[in-house]
C-alpha atoms as a PDB file:
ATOM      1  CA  UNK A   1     264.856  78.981-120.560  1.00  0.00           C
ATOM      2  CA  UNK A   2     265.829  80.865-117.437  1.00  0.00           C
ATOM      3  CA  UNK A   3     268.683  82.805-116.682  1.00  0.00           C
ATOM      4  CA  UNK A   4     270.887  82.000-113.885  1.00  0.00           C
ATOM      5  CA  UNK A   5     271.561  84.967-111.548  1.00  0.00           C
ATOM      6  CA  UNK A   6     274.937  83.365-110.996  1.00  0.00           C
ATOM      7  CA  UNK A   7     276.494  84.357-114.273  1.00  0.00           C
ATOM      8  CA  UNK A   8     279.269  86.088-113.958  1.00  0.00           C
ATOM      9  CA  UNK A   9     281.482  87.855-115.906  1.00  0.00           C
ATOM     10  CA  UNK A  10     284.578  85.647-117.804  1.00  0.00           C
ATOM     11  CA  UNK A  11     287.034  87.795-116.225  1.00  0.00           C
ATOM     12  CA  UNK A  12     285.049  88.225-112.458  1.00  0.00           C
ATOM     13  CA  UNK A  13     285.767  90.794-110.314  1.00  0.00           C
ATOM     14  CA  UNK A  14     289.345  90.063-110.443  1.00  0.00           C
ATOM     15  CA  UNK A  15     290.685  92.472-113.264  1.00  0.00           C
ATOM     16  CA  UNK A  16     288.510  95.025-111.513  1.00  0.00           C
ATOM     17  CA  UNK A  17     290.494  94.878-108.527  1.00  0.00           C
ATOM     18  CA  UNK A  18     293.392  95.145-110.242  1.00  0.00           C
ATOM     19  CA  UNK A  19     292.702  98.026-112.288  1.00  0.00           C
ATOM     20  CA  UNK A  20     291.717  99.741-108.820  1.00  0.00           C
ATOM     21  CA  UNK A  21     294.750  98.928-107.547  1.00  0.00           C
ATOM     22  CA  UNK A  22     296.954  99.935-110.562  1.00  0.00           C
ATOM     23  CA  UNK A  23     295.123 103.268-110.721  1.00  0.00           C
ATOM     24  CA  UNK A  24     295.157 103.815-106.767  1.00  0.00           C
ATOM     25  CA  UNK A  25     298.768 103.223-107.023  1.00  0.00           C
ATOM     26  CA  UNK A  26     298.986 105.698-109.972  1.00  0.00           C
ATOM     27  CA  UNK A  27     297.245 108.441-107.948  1.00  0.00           C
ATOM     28  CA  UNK A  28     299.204 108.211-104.843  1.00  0.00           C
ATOM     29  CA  UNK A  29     302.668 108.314-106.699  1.00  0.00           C
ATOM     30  CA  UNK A  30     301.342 111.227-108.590  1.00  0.00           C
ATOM     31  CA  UNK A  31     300.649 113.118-105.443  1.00  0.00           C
ATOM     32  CA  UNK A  32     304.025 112.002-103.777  1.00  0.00           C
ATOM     33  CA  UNK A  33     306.224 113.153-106.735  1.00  0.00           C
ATOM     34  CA  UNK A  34     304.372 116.217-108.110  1.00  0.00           C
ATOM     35  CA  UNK A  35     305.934 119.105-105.999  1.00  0.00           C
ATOM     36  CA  UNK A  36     303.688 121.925-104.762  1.00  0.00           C
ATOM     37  CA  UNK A  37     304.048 125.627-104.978  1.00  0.00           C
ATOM     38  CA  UNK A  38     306.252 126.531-102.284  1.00  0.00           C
ATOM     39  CA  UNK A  39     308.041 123.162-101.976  1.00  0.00           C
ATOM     40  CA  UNK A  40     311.945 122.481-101.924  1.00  0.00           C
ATOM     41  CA  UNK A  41     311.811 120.049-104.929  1.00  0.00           C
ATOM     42  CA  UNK A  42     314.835 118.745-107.011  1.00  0.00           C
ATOM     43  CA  UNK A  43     315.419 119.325-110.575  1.00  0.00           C
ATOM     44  CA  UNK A  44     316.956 115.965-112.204  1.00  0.00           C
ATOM     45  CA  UNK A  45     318.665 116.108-115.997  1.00  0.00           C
ATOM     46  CA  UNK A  46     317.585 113.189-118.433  1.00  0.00           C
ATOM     47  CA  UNK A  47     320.215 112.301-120.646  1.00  0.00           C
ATOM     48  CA  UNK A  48     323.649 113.972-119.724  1.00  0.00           C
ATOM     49  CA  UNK A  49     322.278 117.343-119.157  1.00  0.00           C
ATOM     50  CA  UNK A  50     324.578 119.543-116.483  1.00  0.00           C
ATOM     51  CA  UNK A  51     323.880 121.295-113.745  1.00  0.00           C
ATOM     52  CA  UNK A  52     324.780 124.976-115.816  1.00  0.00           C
ATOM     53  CA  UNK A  53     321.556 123.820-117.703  1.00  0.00           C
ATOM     54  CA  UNK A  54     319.542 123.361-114.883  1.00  0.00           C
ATOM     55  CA  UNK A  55     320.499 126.430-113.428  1.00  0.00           C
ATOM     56  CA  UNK A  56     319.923 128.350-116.193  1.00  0.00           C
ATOM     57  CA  UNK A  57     316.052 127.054-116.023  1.00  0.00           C
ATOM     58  CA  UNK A  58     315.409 127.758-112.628  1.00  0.00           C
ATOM     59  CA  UNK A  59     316.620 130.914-113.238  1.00  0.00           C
ATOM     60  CA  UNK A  60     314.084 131.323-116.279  1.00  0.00           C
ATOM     61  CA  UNK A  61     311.269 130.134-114.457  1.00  0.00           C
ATOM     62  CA  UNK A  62     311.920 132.194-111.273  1.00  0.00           C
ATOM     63  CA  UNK A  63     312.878 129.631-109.183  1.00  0.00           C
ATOM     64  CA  UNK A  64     315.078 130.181-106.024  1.00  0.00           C
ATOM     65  CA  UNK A  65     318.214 128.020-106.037  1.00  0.00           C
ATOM     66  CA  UNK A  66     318.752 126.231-102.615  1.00  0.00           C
ATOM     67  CA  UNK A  67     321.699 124.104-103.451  1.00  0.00           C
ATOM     68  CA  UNK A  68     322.852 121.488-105.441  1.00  0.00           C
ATOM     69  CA  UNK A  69     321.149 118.219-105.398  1.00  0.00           C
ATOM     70  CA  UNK A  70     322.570 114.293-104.287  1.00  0.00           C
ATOM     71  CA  UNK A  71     322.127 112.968-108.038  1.00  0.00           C
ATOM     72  CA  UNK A  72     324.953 114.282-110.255  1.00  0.00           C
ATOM     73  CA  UNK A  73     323.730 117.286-112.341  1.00  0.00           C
ATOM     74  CA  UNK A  74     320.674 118.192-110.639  1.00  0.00           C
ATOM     75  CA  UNK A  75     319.967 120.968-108.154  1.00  0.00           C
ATOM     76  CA  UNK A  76     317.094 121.485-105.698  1.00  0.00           C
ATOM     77  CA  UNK A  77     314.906 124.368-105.837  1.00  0.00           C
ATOM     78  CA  UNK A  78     312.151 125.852-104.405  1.00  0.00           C
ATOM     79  CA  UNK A  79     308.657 125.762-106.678  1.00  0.00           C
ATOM     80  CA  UNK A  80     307.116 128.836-107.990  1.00  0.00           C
ATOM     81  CA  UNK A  81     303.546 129.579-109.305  1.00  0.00           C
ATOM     82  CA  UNK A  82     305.726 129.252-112.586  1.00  0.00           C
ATOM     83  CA  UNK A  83     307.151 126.009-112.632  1.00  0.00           C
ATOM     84  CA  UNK A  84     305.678 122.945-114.037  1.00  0.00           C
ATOM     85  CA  UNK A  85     306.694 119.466-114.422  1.00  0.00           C
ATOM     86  CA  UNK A  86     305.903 119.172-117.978  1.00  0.00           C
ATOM     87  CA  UNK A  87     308.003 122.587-118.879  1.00  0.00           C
ATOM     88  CA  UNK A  88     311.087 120.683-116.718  1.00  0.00           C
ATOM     89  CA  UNK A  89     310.645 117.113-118.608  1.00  0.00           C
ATOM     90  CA  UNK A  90     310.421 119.605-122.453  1.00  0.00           C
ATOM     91  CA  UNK A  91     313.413 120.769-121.875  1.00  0.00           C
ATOM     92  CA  UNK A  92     315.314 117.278-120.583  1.00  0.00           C
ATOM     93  CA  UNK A  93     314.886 117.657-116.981  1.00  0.00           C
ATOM     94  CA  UNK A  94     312.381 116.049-113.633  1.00  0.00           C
ATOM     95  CA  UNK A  95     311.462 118.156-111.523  1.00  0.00           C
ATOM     96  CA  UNK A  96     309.995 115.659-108.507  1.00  0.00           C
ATOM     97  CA  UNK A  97     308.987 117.075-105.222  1.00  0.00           C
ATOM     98  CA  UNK A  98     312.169 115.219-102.695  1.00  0.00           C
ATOM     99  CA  UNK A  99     311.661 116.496 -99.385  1.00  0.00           C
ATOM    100  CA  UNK A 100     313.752 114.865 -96.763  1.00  0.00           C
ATOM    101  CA  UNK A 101     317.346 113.148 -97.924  1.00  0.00           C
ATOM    102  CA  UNK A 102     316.276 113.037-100.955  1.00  0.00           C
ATOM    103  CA  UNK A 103     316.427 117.014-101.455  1.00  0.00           C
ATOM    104  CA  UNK A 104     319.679 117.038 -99.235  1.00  0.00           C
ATOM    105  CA  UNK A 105     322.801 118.658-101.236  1.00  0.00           C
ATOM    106  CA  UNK A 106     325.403 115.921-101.545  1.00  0.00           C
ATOM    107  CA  UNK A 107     328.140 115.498 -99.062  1.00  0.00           C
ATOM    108  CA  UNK A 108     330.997 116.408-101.896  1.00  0.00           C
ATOM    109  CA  UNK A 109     328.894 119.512-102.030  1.00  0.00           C
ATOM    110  CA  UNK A 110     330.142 123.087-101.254  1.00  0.00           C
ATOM    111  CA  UNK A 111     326.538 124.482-100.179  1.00  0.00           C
ATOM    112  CA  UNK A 112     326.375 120.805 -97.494  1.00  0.00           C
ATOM    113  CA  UNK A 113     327.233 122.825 -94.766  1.00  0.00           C
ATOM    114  CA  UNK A 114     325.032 125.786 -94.063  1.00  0.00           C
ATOM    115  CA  UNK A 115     326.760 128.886 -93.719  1.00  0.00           C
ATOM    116  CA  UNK A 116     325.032 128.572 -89.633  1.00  0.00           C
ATOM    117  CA  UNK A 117     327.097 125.943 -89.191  1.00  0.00           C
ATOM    118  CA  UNK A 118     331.027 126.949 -89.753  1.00  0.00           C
ATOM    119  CA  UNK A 119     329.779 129.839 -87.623  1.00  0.00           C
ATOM    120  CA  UNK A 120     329.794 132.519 -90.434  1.00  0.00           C
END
């Protein structure tokens, strides 16, 4: 009885690509949305938290206020050697790094238009 050196494995290399590709997916949106110390990132509520609340935890965790953020309730911040992601989402908040539009105060805002701009 010989053993074939074309036996493969029931499930072939298939499932091993996609558990590559799950985890490289993983990895990359990890790095995308984890904000960085010194980044503008935006502090989201979970479940009908207000903006007071959010405040008030920036404010705990020494983190400079920047304005107020495009989803209702959430304000964007810049990160501290304090801050952490898992401190935000214990006490009902996000915090994802959101550079770009995504960090932008809302047009409804007061703090939209920089103080630079109206010529103050």
């Amino acid at each position: 009885m010989s053993i074939s050196a074309t036996t493969r494995h029931p499930y072939g290399f298939r499932g091993l690509v996609w558990v590559q590709v799950g985890l490289t997916l993983a990895v990359l949106t990890a790095c995308t949305l984890w904000p960085r110390v010194g980044q503008p990132a935006l502090l989201m509520p979970l479940g009908g938290v207000g903006t007071a609340r959010m405040t008030t935890w920036a404010r705990a965790h020494d983190l400079p206020l920047l304005g107020t953020g495009r989803v209702p309730g959430s304000v964007v911040v810049r990160i501290g050697a304090k801050a952490s992601g898992l401190a935000a989402l214990r006490s009902g908040a996000l915090l994802l790094a959101a550079p770009g539009l995504s960090c932008a105060p809302a047009p409804h805002s007061p703090s939209y238009f920089p103080a630079r701009t109206l010529g103050k």
